[in-house]
N, C-alpha and C. Protein backbone atom coordinates (compact mmCIF):
# COMPACT_ATOMS: atom_id res chain seq x y z
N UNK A 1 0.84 -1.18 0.00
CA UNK A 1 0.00 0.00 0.00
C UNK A 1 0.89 1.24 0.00
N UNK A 2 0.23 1.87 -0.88
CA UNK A 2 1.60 3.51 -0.82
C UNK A 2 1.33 4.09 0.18
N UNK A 3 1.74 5.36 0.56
CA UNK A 3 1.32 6.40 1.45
C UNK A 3 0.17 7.01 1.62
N UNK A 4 0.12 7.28 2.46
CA UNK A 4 -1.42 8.19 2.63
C UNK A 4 -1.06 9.44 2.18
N UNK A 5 0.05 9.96 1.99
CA UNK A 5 0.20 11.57 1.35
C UNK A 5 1.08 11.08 0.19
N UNK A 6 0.41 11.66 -1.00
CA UNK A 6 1.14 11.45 -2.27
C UNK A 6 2.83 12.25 -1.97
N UNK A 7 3.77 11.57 -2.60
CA UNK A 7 4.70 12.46 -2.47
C UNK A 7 5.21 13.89 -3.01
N UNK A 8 4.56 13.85 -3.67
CA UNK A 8 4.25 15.26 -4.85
C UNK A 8 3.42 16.81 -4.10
N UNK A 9 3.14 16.03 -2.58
CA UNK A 9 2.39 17.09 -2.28
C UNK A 9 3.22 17.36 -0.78
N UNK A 10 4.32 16.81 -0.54
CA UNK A 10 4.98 16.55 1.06
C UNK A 10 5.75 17.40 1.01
N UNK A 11 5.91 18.80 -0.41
CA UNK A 11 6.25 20.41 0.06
C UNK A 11 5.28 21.07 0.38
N UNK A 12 4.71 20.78 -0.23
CA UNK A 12 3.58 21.69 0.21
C UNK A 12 2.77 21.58 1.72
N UNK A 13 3.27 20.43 2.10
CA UNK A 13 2.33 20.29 3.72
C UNK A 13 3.78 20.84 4.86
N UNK A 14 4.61 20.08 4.41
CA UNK A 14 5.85 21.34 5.35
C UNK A 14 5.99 22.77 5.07
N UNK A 15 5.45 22.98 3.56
CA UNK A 15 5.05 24.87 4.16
C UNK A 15 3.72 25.05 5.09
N UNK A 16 3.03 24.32 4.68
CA UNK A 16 2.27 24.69 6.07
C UNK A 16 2.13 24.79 7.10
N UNK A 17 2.54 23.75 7.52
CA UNK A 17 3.03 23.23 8.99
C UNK A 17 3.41 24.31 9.32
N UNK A 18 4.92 25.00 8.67
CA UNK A 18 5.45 26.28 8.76
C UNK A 18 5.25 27.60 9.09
N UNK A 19 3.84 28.04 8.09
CA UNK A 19 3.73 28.68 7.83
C UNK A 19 3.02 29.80 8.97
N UNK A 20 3.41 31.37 8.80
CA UNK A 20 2.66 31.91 9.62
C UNK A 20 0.95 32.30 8.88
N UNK A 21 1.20 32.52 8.05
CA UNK A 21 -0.06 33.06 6.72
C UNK A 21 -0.05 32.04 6.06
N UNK A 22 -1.34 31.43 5.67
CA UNK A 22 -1.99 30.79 4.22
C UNK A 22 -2.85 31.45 3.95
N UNK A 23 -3.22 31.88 2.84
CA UNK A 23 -3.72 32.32 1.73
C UNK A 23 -4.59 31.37 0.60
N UNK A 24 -5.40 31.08 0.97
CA UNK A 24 -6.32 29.85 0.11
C UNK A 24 -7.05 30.95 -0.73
N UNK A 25 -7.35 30.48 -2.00
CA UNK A 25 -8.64 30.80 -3.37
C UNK A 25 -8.70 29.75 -3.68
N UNK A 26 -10.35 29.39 -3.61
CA UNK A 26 -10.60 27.94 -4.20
C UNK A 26 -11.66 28.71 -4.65
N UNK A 27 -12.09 28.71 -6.17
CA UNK A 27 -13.34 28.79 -7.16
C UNK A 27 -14.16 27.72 -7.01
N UNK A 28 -13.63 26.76 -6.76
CA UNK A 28 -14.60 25.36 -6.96
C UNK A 28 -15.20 24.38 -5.74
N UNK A 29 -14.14 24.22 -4.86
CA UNK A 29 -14.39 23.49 -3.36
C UNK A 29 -13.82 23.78 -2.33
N UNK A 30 -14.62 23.51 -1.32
CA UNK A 30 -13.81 24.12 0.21
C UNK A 30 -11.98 23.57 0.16
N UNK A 31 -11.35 24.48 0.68
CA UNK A 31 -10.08 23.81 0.50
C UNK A 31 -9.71 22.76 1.63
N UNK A 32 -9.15 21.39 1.44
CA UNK A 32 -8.57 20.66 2.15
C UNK A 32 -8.67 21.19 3.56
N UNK A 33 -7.73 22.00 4.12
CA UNK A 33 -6.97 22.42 5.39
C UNK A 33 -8.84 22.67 6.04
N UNK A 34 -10.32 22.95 5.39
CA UNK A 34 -11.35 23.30 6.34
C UNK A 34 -12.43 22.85 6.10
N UNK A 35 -11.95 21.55 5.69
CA UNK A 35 -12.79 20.43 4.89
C UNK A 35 -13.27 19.32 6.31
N UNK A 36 -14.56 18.64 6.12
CA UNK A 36 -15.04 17.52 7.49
C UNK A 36 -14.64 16.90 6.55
N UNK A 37 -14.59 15.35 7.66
CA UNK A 37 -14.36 14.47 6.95
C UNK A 37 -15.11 13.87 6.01
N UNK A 38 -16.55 13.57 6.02
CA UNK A 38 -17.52 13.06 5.01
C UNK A 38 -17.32 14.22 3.39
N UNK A 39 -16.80 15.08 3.79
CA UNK A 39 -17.10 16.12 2.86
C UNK A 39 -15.41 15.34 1.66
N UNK A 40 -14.87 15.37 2.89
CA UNK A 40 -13.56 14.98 1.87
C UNK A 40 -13.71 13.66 1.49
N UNK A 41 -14.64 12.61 2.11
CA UNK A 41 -14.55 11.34 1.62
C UNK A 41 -15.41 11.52 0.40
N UNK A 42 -16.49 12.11 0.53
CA UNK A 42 -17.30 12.33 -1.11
C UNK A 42 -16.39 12.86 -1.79
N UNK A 43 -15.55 13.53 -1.70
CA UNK A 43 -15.03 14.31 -3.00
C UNK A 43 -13.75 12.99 -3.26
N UNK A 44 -12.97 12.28 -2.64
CA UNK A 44 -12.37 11.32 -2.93
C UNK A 44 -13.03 10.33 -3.33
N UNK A 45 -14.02 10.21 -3.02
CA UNK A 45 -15.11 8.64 -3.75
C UNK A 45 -15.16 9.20 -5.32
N UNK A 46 -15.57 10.37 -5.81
CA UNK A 46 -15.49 10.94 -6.67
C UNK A 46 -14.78 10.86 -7.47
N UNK A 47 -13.55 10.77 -7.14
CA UNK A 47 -11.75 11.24 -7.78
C UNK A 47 -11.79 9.53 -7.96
N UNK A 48 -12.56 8.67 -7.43
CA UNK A 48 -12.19 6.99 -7.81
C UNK A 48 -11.51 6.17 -6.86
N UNK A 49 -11.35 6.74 -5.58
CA UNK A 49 -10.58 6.41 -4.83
C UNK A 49 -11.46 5.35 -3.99
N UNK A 50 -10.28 4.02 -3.84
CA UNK A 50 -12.00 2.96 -2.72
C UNK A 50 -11.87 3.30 -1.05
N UNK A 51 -12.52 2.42 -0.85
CA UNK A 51 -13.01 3.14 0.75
C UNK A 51 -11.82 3.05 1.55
N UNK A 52 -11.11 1.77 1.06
CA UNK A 52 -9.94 2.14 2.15
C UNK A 52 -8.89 3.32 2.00
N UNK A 53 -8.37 2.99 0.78
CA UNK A 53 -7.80 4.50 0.48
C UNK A 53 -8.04 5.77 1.06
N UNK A 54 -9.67 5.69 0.75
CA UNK A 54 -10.58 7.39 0.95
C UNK A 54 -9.87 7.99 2.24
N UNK A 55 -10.46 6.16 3.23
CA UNK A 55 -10.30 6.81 4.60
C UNK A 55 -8.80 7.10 4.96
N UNK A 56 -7.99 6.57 4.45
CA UNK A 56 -6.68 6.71 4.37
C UNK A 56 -5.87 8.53 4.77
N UNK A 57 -6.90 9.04 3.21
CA UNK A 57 -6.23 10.05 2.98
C UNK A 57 -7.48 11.05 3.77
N UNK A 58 -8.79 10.38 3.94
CA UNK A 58 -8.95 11.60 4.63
C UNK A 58 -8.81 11.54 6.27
N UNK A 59 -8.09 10.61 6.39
CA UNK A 59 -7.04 10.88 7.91
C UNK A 59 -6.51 11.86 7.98
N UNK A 60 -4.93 11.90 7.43
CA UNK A 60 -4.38 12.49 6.06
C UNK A 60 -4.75 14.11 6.04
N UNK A 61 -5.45 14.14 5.71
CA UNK A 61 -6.19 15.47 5.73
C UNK A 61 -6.57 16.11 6.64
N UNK A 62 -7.23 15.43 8.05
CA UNK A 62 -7.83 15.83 9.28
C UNK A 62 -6.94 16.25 9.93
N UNK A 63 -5.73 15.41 9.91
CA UNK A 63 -4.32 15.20 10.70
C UNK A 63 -3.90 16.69 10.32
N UNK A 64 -3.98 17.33 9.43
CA UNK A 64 -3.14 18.71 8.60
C UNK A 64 -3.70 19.75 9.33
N UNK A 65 -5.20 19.61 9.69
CA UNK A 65 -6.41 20.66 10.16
C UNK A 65 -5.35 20.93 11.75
N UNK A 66 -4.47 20.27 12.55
CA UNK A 66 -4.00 20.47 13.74
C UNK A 66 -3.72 21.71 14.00
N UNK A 67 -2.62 22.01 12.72
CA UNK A 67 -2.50 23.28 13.08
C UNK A 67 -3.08 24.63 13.38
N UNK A 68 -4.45 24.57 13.05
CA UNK A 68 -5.41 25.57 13.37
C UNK A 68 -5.86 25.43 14.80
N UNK A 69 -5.57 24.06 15.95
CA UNK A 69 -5.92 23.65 17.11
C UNK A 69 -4.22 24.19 18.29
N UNK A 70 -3.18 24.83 17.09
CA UNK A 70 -1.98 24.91 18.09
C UNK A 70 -2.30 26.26 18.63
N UNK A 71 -1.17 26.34 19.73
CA UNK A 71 -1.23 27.80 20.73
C UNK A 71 -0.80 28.90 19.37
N UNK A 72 -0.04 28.59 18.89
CA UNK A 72 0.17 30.11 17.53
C UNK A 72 0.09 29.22 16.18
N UNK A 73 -1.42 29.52 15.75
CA UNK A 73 -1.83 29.41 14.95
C UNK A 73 -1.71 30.11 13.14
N UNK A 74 -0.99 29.80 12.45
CA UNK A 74 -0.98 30.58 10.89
C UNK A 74 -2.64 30.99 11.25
N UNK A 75 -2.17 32.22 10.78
CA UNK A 75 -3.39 33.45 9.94
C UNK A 75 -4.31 32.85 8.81
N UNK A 76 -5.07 32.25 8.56
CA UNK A 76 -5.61 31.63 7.03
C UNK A 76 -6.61 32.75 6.74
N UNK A 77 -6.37 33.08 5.06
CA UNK A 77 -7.43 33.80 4.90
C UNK A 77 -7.92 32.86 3.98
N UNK A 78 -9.17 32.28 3.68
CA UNK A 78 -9.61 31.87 2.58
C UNK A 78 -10.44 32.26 1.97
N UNK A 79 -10.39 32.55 0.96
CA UNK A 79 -11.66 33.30 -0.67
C UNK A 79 -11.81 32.27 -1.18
N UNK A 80 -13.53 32.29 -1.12
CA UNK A 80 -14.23 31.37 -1.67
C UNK A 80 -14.81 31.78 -2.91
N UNK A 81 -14.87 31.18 -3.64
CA UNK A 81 -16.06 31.71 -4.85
C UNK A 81 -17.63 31.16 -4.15
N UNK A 82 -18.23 31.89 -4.45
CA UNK A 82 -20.10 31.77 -3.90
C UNK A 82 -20.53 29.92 -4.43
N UNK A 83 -19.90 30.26 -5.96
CA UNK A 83 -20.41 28.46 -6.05
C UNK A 83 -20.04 27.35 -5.12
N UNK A 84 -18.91 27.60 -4.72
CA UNK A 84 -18.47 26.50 -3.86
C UNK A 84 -19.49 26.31 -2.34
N UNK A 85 -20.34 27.18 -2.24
CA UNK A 85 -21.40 26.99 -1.12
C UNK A 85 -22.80 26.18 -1.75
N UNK A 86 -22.72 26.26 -3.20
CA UNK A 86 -23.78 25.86 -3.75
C UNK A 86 -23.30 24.22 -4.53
N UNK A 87 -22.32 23.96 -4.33
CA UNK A 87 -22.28 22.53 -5.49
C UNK A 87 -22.56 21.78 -4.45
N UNK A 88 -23.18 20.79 -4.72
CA UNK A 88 -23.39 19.49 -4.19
C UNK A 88 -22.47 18.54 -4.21
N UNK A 89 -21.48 18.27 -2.59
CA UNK A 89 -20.91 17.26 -2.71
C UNK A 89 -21.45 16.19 -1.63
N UNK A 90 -21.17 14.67 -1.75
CA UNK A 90 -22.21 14.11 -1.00
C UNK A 90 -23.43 14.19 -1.41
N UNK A 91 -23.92 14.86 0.35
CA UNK A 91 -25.78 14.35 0.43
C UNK A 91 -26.23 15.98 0.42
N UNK A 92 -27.21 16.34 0.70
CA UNK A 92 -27.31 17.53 1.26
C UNK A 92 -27.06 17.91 2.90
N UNK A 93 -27.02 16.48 3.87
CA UNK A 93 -26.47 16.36 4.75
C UNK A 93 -25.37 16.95 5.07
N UNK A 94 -24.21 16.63 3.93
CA UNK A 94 -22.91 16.35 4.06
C UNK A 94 -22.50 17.86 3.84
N UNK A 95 -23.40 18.69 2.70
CA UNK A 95 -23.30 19.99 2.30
C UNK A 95 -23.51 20.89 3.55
N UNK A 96 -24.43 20.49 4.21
CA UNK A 96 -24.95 21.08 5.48
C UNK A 96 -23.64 21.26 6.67
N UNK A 97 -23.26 20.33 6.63
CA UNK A 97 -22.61 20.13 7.93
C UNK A 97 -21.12 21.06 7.66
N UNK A 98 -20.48 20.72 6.32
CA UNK A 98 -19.46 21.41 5.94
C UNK A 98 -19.58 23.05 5.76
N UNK A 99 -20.78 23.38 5.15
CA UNK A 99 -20.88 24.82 5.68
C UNK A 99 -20.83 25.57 7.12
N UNK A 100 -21.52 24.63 7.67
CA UNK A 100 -21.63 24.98 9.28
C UNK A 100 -20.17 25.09 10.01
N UNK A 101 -19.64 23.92 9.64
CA UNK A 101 -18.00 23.82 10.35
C UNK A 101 -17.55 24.99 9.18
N UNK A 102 -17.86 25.50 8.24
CA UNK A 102 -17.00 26.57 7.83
C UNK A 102 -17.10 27.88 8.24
N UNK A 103 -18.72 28.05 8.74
CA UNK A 103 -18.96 29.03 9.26
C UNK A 103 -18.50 29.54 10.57
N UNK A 104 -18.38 27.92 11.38
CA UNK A 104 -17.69 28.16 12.76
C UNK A 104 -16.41 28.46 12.73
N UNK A 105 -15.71 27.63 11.85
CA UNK A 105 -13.88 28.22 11.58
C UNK A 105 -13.87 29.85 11.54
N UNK A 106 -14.85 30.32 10.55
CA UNK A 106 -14.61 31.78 10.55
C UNK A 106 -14.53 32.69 11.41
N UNK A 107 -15.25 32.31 12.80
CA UNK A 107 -15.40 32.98 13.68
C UNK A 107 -14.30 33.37 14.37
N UNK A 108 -13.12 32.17 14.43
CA UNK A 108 -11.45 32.24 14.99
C UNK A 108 -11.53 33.36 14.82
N UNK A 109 -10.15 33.90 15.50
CA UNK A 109 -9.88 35.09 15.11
C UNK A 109 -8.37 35.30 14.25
N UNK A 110 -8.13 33.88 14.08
CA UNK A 110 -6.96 33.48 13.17
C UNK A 110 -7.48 33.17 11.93
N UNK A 111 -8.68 32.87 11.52
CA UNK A 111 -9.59 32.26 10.27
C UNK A 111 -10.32 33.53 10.01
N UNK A 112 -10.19 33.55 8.87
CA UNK A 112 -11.02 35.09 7.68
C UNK A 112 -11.72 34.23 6.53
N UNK A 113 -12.84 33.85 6.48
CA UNK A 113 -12.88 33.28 5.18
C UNK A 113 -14.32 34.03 4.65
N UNK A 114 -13.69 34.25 3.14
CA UNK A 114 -14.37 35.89 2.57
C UNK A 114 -14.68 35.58 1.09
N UNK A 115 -16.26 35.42 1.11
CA UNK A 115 -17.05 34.76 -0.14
C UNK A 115 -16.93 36.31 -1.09
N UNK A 116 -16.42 35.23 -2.57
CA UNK A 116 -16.99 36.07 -3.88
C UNK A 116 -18.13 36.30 -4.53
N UNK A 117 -19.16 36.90 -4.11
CA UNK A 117 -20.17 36.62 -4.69
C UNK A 117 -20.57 36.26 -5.80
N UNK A 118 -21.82 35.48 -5.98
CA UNK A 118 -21.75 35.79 -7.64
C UNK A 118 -22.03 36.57 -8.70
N UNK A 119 -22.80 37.57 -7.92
CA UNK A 119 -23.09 38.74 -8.64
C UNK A 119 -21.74 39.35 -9.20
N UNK A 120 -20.41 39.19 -8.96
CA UNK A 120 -19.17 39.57 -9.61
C UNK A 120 -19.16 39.34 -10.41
N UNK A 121 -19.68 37.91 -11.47
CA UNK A 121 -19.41 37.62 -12.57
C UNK A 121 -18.00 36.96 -12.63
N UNK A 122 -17.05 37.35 -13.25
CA UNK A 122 -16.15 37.56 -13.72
C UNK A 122 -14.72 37.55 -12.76
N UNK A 123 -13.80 36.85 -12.46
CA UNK A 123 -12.80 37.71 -11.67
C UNK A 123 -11.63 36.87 -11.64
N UNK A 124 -10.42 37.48 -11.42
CA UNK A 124 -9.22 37.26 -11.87
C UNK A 124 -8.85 35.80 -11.56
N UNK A 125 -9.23 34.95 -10.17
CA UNK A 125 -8.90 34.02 -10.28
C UNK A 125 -9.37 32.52 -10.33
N UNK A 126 -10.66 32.62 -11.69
CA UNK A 126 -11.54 31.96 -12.25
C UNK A 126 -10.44 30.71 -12.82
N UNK A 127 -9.46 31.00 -13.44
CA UNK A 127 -8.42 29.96 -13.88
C UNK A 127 -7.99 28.74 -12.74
N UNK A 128 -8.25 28.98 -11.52
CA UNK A 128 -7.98 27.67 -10.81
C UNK A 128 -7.68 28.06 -9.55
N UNK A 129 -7.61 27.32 -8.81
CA UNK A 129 -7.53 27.58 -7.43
C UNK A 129 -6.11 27.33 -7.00
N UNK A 130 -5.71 27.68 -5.86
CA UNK A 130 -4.02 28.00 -5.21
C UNK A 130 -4.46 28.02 -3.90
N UNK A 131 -2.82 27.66 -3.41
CA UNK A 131 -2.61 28.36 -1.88
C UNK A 131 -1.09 29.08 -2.10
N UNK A 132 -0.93 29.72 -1.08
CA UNK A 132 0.08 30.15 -0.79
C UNK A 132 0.37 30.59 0.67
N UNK A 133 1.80 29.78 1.24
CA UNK A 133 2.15 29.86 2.33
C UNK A 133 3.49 30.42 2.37
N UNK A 134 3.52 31.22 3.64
CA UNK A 134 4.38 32.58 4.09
C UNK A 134 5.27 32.05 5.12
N UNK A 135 6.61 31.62 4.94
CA UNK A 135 6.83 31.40 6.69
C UNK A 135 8.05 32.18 6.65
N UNK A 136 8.56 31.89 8.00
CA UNK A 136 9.68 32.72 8.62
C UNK A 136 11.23 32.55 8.16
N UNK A 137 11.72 33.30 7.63
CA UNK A 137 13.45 32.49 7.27
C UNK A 137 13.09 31.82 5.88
N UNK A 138 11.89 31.72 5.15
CA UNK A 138 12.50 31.12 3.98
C UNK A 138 11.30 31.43 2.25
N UNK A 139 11.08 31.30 1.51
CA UNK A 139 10.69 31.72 0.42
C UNK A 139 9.10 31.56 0.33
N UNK A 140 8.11 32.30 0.11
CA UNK A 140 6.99 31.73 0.14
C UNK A 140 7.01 31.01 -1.04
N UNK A 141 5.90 30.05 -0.74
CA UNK A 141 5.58 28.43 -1.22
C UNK A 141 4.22 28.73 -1.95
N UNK A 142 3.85 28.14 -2.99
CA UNK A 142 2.62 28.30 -4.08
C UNK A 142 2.28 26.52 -4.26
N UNK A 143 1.03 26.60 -3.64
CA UNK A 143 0.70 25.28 -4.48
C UNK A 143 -0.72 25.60 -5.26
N UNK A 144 -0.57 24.46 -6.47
CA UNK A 144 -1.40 25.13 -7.73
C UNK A 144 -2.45 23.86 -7.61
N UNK A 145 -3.70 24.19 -7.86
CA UNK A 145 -4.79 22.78 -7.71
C UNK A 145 -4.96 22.16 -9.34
N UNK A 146 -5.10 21.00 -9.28
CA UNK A 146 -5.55 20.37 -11.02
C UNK A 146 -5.19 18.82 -11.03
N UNK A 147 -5.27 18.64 -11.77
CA UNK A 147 -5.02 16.97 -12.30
C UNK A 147 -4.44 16.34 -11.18
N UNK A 148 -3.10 16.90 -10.45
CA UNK A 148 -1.91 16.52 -9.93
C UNK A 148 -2.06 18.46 -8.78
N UNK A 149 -1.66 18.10 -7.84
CA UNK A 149 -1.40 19.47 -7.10
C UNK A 149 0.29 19.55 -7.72
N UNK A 150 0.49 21.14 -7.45
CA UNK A 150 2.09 21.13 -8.67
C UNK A 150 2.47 22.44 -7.12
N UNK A 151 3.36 22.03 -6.69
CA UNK A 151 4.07 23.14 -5.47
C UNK A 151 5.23 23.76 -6.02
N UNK A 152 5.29 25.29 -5.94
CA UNK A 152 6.48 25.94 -6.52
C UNK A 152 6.81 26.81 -6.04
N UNK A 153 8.53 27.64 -6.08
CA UNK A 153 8.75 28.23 -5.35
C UNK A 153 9.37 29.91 -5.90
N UNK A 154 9.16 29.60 -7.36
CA UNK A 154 9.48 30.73 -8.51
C UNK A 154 8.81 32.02 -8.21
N UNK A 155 10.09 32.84 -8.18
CA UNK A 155 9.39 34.28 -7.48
C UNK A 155 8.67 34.63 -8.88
N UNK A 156 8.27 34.57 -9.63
CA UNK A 156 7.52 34.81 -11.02
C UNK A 156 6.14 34.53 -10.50
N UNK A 157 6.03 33.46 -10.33
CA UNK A 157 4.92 32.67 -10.33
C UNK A 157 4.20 32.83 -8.68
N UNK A 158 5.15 33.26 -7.75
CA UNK A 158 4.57 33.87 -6.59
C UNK A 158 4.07 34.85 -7.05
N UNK A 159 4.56 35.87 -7.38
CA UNK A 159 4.26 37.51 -7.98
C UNK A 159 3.01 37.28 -8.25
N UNK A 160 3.20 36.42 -9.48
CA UNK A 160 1.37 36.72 -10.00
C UNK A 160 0.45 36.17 -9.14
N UNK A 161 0.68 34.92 -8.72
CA UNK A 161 -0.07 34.38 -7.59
C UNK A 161 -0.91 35.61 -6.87
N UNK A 162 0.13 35.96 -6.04
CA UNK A 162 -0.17 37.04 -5.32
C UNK A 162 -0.95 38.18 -5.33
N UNK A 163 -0.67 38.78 -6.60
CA UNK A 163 -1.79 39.70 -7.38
C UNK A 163 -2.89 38.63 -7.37
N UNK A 164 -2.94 38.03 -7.88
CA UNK A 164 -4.22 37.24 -8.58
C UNK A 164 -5.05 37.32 -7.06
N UNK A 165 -4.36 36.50 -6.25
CA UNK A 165 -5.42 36.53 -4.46
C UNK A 165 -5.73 37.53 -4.02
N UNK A 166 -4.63 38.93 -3.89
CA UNK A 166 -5.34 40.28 -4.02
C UNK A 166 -6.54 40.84 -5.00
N UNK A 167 -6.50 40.59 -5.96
CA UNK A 167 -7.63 40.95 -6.98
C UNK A 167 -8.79 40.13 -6.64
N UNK A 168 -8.98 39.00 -6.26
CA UNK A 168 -10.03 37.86 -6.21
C UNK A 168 -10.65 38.33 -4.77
N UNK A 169 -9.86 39.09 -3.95
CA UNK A 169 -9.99 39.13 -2.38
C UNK A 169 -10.56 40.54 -2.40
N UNK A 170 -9.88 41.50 -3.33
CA UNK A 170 -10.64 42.71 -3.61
C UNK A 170 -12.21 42.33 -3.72
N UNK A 171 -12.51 41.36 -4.76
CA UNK A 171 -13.80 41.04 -5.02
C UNK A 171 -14.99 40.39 -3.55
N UNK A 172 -13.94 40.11 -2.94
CA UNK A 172 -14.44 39.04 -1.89
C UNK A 172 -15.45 39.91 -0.52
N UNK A 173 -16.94 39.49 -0.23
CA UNK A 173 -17.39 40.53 0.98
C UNK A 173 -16.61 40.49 2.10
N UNK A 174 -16.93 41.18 3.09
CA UNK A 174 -16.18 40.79 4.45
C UNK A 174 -16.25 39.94 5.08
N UNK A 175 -15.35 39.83 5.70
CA UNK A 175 -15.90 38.27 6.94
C UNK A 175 -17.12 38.33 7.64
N UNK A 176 -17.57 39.14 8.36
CA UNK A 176 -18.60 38.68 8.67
C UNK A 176 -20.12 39.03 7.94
N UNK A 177 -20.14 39.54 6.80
CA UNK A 177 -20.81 39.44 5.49
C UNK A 177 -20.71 38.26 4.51
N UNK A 178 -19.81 37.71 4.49
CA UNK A 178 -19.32 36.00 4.31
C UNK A 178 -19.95 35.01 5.09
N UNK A 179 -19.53 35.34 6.38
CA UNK A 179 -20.17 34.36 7.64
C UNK A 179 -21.58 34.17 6.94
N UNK A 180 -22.08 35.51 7.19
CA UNK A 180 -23.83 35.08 6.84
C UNK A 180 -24.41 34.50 5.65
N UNK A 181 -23.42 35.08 4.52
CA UNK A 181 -24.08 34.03 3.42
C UNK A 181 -23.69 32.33 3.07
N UNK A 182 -22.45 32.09 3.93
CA UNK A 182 -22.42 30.90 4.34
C UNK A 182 -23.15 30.13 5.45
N UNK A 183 -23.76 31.17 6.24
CA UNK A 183 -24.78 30.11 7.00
C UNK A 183 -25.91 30.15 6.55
N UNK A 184 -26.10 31.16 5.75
CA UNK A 184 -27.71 31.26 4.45
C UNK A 184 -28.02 30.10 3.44
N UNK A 185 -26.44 29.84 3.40
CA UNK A 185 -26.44 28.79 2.60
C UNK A 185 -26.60 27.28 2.83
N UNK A 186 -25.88 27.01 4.10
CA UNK A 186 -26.48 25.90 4.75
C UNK A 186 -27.27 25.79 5.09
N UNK A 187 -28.44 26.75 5.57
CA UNK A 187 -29.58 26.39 5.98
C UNK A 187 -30.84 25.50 5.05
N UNK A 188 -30.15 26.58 3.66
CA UNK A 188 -30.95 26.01 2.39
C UNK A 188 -30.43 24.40 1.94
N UNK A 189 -29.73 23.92 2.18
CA UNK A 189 -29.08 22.69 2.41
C UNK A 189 -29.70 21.89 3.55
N UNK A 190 -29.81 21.96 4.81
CA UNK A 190 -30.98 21.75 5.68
C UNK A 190 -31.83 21.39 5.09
N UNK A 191 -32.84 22.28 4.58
CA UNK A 191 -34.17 22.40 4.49
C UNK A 191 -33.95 20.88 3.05
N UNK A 192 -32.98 20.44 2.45
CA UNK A 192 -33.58 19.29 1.71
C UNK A 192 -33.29 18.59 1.95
């Protein structure tokens, strides 16, 4: 049996670990690091993965969430796009519950997470989703979402990064204008 963490992705979890700031934009799904577990096992049942695996990696995954439970916690800001409150992963159960735990993360005072509406239309970082982590003593870290997660450390490709999460975050309401349309949104998830 291989690993429970692909190796392709074991830079990118030591910048985190690291890190004082992450910086999440996900257009499409809650990101990993504020994901429940049922939420991540549907989206891995999805990807083809069997049950043992699933549960494997969404150990894996839970195990990563620690750092938001330490005494000095990284800063996370995460920008959501509005759809990602509306796709159906799982049940509507499963939709329910993951909004709720997202809504409660927000409340930290280390957690910012700041919906794009959709009334924006349009906005700079529609091309795919990223993170980017900041730590102390050494280069910030970019990981890129798709086929394969791709982690890099090219001040080029930070640069734009960077703009791109500023521009997307420009777009983004406030946190606690976020909060509410993420618990607006679960409720409507509830109700089916």
């Amino acid at each position: 049996m291989s690993a429970p963490i692909p190796s392709w992705f074991e830079n990118w979890l030591e910048a985190e670990r690291e890190a004082h700031t992450l910086r999440l934009w996900s257009p499409i799904l809650v990101p990993g690091l504020l994901q429940t577990a049922e939420y991540a096992r549907a989206l891995l049942a999805a990807a083809g993965e069997d049950a043992e695996r699933a549960d494997e990696l969404v150990t894996a995954r839970l195990e990563r969430q620690a750092i938001l439970d330490r005494s000095r916690p990284p800063h996370v800001v995460a920008v959501l796009d509005e759809a990602v409150l509306h796709r159906l992963i799982g049940t509507p159960a499963i939709r329910h519950d993951q909004l709720t735990r997202l809504a409660a993360l927000s409340e930290r005072p280390h957690v910012s997470v700041e919906i794009v509406p959709a009334s924006t239309a349009a906005n700079a970082g529609l091309s795919g989703g990223f993170q980017l982590a900041s730590c102390d003593g050494a280069p910030d870290v970019l990981n890129m979402s798709g086929v394969e997660d791709v982690t890099a450390e090219s001040r080029s490709l930070l640069r734009r990064a960077t703009v791109v999460f500023d521009l997307v975050r420009g777009d983004a309401l406030p946190p606690t204008a976020s909060r509410t349309v993420i618990t607006e949104a679960a409720e409507l998830w509830k109700q089916q």
